[in-house]
PDB file of N, CA and C in Angstrom:
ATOM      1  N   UNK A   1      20.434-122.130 -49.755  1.00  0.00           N
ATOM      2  CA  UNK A   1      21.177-123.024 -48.881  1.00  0.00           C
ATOM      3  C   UNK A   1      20.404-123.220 -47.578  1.00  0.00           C
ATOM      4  N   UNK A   2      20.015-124.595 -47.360  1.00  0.00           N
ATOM      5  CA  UNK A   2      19.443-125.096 -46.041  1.00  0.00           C
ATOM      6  C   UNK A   2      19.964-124.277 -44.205  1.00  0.00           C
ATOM      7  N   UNK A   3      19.551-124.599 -43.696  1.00  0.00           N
ATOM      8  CA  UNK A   3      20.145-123.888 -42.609  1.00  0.00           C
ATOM      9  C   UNK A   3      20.114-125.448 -41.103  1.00  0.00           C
ATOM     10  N   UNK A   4      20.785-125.185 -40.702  1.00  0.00           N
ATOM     11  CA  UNK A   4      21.057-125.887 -39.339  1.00  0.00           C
ATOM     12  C   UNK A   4      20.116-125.280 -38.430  1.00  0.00           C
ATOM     13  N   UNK A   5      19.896-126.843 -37.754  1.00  0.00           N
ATOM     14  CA  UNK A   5      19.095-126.087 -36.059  1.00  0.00           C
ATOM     15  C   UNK A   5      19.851-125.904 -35.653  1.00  0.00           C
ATOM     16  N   UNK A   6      20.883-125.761 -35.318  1.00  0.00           N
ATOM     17  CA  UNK A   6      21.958-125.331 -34.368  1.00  0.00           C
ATOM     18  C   UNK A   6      22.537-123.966 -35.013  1.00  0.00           C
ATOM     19  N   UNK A   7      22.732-123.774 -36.117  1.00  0.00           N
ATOM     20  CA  UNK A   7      22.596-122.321 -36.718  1.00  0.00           C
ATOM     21  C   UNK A   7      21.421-121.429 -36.207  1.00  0.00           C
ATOM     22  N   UNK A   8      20.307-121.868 -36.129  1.00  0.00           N
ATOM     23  CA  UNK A   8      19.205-121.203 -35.831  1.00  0.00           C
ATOM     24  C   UNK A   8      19.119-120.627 -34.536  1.00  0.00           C
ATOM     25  N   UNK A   9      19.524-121.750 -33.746  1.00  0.00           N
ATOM     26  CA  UNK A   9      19.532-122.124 -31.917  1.00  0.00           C
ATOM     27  C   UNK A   9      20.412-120.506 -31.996  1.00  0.00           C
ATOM     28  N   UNK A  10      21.786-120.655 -32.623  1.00  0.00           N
ATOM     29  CA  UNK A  10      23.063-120.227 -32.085  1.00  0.00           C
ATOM     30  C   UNK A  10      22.364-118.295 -31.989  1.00  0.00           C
ATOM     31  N   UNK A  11      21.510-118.212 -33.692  1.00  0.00           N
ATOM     32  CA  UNK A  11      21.213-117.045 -33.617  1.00  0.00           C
ATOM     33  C   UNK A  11      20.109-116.537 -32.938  1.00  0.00           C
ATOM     34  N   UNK A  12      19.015-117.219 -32.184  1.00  0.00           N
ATOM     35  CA  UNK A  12      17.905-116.593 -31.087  1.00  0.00           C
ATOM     36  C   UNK A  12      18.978-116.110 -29.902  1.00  0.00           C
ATOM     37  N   UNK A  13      19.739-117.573 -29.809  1.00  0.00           N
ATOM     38  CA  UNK A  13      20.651-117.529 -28.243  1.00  0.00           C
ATOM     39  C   UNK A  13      21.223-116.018 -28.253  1.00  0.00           C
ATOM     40  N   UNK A  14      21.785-115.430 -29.317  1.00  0.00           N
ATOM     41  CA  UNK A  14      22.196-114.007 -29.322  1.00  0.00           C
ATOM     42  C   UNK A  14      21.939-112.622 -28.464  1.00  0.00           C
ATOM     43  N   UNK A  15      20.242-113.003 -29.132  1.00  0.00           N
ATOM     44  CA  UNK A  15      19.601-111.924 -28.459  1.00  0.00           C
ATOM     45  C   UNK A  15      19.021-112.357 -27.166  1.00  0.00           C
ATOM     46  N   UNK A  16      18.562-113.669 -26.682  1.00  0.00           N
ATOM     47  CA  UNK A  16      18.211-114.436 -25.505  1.00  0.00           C
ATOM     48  C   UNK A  16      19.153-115.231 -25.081  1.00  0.00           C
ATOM     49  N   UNK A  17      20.181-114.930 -24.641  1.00  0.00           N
ATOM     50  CA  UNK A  17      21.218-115.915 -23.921  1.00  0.00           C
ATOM     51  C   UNK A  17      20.271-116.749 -22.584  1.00  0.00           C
ATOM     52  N   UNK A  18      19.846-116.695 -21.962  1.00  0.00           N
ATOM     53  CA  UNK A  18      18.889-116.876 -21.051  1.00  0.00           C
ATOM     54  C   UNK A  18      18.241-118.277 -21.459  1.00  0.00           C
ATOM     55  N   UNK A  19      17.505-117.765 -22.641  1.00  0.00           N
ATOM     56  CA  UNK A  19      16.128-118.641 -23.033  1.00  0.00           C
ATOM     57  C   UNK A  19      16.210-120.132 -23.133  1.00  0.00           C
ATOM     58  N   UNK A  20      15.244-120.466 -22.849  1.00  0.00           N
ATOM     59  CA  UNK A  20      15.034-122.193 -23.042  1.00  0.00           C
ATOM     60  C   UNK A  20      14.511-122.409 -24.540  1.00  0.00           C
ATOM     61  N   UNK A  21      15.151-122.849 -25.541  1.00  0.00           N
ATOM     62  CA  UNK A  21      15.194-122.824 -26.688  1.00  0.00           C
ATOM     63  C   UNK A  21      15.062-124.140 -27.461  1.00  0.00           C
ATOM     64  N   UNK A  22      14.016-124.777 -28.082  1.00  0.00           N
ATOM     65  CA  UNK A  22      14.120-126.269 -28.710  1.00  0.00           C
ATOM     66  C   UNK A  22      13.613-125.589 -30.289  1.00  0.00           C
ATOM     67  N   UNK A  23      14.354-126.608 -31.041  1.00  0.00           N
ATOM     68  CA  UNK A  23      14.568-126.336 -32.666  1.00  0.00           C
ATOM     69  C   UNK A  23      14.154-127.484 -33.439  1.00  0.00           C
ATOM     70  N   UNK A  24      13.599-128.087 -34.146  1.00  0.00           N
ATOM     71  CA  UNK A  24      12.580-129.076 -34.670  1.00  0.00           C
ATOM     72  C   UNK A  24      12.938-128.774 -35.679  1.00  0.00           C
ATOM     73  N   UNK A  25      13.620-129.730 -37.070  1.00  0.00           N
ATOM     74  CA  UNK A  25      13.441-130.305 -38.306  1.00  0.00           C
ATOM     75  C   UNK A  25      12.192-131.286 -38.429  1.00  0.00           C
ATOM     76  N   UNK A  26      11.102-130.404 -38.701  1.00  0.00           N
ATOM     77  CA  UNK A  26       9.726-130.691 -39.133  1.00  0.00           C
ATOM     78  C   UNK A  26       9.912-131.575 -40.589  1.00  0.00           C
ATOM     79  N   UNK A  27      10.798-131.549 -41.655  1.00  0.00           N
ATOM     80  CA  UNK A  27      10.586-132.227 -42.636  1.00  0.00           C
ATOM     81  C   UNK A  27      12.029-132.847 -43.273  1.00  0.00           C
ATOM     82  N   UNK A  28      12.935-132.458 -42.452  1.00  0.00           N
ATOM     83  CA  UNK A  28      14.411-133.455 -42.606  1.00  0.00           C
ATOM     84  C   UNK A  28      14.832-132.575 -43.812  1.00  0.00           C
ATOM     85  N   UNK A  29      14.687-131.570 -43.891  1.00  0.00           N
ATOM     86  CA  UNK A  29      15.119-130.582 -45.332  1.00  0.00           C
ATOM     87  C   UNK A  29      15.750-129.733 -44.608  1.00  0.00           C
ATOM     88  N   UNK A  30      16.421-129.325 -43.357  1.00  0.00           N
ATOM     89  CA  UNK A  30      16.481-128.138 -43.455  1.00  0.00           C
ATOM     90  C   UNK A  30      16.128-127.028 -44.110  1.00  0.00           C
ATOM     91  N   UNK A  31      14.704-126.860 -43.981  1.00  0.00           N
ATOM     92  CA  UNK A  31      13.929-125.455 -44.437  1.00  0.00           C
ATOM     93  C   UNK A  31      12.543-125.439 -43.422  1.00  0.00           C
ATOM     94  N   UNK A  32      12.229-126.319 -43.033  1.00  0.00           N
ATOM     95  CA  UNK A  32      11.205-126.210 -42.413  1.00  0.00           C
ATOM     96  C   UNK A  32      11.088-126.784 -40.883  1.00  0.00           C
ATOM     97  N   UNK A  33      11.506-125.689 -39.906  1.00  0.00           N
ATOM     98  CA  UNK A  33      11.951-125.667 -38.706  1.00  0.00           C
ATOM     99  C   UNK A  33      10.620-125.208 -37.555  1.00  0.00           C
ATOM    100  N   UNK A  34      10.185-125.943 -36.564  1.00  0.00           N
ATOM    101  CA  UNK A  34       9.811-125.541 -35.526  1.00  0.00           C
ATOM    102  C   UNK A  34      10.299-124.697 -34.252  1.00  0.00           C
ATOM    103  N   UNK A  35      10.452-123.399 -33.570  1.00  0.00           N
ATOM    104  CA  UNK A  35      10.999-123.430 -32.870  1.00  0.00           C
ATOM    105  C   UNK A  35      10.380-122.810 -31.392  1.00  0.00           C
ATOM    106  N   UNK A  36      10.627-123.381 -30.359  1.00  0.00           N
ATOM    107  CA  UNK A  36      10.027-122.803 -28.954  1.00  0.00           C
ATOM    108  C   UNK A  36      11.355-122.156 -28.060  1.00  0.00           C
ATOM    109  N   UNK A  37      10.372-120.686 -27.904  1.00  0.00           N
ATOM    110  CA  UNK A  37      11.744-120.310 -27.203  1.00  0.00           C
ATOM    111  C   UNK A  37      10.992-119.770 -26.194  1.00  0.00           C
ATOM    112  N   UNK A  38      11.333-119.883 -24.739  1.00  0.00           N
ATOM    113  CA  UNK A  38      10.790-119.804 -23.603  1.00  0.00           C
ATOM    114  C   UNK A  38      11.886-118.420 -23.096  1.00  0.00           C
ATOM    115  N   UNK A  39      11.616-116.968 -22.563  1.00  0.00           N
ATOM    116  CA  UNK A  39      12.306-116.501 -22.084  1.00  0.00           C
ATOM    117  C   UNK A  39      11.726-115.363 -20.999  1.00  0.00           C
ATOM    118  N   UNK A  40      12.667-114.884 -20.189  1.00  0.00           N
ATOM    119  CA  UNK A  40      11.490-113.547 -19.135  1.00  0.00           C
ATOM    120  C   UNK A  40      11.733-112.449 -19.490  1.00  0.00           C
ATOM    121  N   UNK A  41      12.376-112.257 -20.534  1.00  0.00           N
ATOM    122  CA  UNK A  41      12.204-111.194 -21.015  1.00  0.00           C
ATOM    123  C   UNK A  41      11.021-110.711 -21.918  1.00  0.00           C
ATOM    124  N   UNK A  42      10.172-111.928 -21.854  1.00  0.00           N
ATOM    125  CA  UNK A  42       8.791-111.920 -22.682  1.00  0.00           C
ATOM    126  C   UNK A  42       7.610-111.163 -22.070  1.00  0.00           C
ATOM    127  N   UNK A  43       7.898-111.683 -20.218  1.00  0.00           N
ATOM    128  CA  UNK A  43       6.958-111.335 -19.307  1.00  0.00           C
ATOM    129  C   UNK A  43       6.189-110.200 -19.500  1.00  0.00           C
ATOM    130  N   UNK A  44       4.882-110.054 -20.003  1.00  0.00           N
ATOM    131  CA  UNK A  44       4.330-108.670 -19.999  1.00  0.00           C
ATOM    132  C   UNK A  44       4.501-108.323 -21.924  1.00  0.00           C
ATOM    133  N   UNK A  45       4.702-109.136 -22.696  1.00  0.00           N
ATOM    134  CA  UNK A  45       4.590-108.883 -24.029  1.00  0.00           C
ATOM    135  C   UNK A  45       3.224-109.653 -24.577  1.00  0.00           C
ATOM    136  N   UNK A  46       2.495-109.592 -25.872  1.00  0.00           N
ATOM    137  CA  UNK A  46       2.037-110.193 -26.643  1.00  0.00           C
ATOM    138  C   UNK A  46       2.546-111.580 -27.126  1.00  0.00           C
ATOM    139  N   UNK A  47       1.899-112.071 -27.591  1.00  0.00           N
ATOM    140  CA  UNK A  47       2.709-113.037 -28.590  1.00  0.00           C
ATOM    141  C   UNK A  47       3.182-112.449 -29.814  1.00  0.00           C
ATOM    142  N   UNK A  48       2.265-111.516 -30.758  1.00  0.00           N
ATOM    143  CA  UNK A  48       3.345-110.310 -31.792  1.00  0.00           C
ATOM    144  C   UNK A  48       4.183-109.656 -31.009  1.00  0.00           C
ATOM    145  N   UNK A  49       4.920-109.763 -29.858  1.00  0.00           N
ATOM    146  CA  UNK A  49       5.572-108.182 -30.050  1.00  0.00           C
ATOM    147  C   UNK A  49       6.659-109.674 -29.317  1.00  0.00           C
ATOM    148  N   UNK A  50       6.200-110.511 -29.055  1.00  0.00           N
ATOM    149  CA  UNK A  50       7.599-111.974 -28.831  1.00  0.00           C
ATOM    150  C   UNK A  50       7.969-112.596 -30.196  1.00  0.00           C
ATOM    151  N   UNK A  51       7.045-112.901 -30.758  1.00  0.00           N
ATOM    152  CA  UNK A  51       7.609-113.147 -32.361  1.00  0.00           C
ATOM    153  C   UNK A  51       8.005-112.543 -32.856  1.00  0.00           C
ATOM    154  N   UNK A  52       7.490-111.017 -33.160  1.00  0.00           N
ATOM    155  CA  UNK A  52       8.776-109.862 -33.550  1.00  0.00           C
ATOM    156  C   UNK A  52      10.431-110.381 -33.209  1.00  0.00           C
ATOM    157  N   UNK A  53      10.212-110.292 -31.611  1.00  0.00           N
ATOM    158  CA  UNK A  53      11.828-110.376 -31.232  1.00  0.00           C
ATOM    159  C   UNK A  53      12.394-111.215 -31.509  1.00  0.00           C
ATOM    160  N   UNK A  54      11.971-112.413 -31.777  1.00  0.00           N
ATOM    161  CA  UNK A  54      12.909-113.310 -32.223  1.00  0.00           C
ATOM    162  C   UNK A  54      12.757-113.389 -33.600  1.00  0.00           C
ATOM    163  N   UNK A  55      11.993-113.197 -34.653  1.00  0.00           N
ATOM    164  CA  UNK A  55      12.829-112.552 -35.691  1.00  0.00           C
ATOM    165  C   UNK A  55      13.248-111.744 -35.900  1.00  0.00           C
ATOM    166  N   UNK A  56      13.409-110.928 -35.447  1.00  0.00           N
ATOM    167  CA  UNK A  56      14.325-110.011 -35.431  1.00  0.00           C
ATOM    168  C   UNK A  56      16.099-110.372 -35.346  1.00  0.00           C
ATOM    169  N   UNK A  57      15.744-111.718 -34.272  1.00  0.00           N
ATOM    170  CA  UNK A  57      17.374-112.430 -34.137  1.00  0.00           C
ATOM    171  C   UNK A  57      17.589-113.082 -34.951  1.00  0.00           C
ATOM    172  N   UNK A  58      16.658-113.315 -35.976  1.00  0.00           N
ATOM    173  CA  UNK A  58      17.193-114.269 -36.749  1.00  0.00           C
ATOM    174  C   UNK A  58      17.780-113.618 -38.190  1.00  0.00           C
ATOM    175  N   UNK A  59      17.771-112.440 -37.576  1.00  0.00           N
ATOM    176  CA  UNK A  59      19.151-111.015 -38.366  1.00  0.00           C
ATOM    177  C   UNK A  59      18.545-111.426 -40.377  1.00  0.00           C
ATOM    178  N   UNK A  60      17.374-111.305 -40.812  1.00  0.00           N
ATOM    179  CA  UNK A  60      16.943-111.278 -42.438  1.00  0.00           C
ATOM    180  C   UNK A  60      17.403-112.725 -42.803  1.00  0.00           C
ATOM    181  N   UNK A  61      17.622-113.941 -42.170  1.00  0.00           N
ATOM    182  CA  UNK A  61      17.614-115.275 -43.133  1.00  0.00           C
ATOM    183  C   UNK A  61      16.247-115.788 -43.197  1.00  0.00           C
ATOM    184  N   UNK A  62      15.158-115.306 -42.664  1.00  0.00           N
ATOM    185  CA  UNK A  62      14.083-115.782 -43.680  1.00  0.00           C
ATOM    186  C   UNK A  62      13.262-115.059 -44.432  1.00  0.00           C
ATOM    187  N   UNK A  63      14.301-113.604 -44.837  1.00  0.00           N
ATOM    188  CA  UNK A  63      13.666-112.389 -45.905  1.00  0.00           C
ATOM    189  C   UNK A  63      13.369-112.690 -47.455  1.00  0.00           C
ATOM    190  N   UNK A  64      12.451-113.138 -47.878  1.00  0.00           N
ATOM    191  CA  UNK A  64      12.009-113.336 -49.344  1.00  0.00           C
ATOM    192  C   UNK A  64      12.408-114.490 -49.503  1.00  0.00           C
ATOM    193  N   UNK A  65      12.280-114.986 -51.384  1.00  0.00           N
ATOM    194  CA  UNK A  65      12.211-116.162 -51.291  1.00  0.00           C
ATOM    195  C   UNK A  65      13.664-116.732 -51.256  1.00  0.00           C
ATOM    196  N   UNK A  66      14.624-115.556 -51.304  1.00  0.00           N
ATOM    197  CA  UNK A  66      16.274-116.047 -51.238  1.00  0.00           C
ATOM    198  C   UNK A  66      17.125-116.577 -49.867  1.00  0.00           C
ATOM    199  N   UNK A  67      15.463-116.547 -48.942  1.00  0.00           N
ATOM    200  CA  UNK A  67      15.998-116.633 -47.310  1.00  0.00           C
ATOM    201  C   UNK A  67      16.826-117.641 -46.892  1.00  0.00           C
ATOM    202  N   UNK A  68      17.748-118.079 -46.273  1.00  0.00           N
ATOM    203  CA  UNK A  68      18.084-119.148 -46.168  1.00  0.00           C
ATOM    204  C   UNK A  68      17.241-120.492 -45.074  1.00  0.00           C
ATOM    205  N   UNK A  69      16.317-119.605 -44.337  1.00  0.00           N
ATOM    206  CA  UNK A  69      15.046-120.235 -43.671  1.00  0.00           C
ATOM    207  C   UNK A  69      13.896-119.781 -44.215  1.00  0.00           C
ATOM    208  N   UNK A  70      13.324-121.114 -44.978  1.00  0.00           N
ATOM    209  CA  UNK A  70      12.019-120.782 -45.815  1.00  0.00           C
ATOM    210  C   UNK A  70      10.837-121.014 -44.760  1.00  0.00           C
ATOM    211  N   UNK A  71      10.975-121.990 -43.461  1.00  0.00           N
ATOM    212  CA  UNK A  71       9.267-121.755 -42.900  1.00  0.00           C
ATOM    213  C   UNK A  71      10.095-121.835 -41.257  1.00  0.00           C
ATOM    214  N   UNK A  72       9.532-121.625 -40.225  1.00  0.00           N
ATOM    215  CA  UNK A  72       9.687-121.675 -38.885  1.00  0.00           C
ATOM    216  C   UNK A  72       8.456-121.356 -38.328  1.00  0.00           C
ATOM    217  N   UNK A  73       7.746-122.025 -37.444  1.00  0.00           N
ATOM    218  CA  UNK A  73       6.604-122.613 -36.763  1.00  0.00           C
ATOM    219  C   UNK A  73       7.413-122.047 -35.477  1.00  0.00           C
ATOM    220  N   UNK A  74       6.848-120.869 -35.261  1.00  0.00           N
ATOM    221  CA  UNK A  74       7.474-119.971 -33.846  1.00  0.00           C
ATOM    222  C   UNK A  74       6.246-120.190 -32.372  1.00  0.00           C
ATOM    223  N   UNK A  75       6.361-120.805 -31.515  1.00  0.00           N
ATOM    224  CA  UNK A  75       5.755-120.840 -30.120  1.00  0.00           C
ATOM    225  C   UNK A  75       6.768-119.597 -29.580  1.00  0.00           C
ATOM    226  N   UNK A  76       6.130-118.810 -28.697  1.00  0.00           N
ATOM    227  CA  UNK A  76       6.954-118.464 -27.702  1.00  0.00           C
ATOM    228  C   UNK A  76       6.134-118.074 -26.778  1.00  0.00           C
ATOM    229  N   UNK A  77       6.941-117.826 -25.211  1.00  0.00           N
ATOM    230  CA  UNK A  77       6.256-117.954 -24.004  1.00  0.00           C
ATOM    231  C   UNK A  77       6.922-116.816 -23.244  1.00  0.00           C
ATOM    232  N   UNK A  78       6.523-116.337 -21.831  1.00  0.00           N
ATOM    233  CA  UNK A  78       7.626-116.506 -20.849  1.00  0.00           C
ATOM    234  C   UNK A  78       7.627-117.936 -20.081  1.00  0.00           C
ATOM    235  N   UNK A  79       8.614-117.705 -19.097  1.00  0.00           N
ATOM    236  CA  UNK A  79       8.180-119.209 -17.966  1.00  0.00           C
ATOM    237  C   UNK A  79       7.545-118.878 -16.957  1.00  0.00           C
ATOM    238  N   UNK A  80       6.932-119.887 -16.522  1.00  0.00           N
ATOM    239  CA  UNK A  80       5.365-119.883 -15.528  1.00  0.00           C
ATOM    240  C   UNK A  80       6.465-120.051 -14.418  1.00  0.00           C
TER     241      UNK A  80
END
């Protein structure tokens, strides 16, 4: 089952209430999502140890091939 950007949005926002968050339907399928999430709680991380965290929020929907998010194109930042 496809997933919503706004499903997606709702579950980063969880763990980043804060963050500046944009969600991209890259191919009009719901499965293949872009997402940029800008937050300061990043300040002083990697980019692995910021992509970690936000999958991590996205609580196992894109675990194997039964995920309900099959691709996401993850940017993340803090803000300048």
């Amino acid at each position: 089952m496809a997933m919503q950007a706004k499903d997606i949005e709702d579950l980063i926002r969880l763990s980043f209430p804060d963050a500046k968050i944009t969600i991209t339907d890259l191919a009009g399928d719901g499965n293949h999502y872009a997402a940029e999430v800008i937050d300061a709680s990043f300040k002083g991380q990697n980019r692995v140890q910021q992509q970690r965290a936000v999958y991590a929020a996205l609580k196992g929907k894109m675990d194997g091939s039964q995920g309900e998010l099959h691709a996401l194109a993850l940017t993340t930042k803090a803000p300048e």
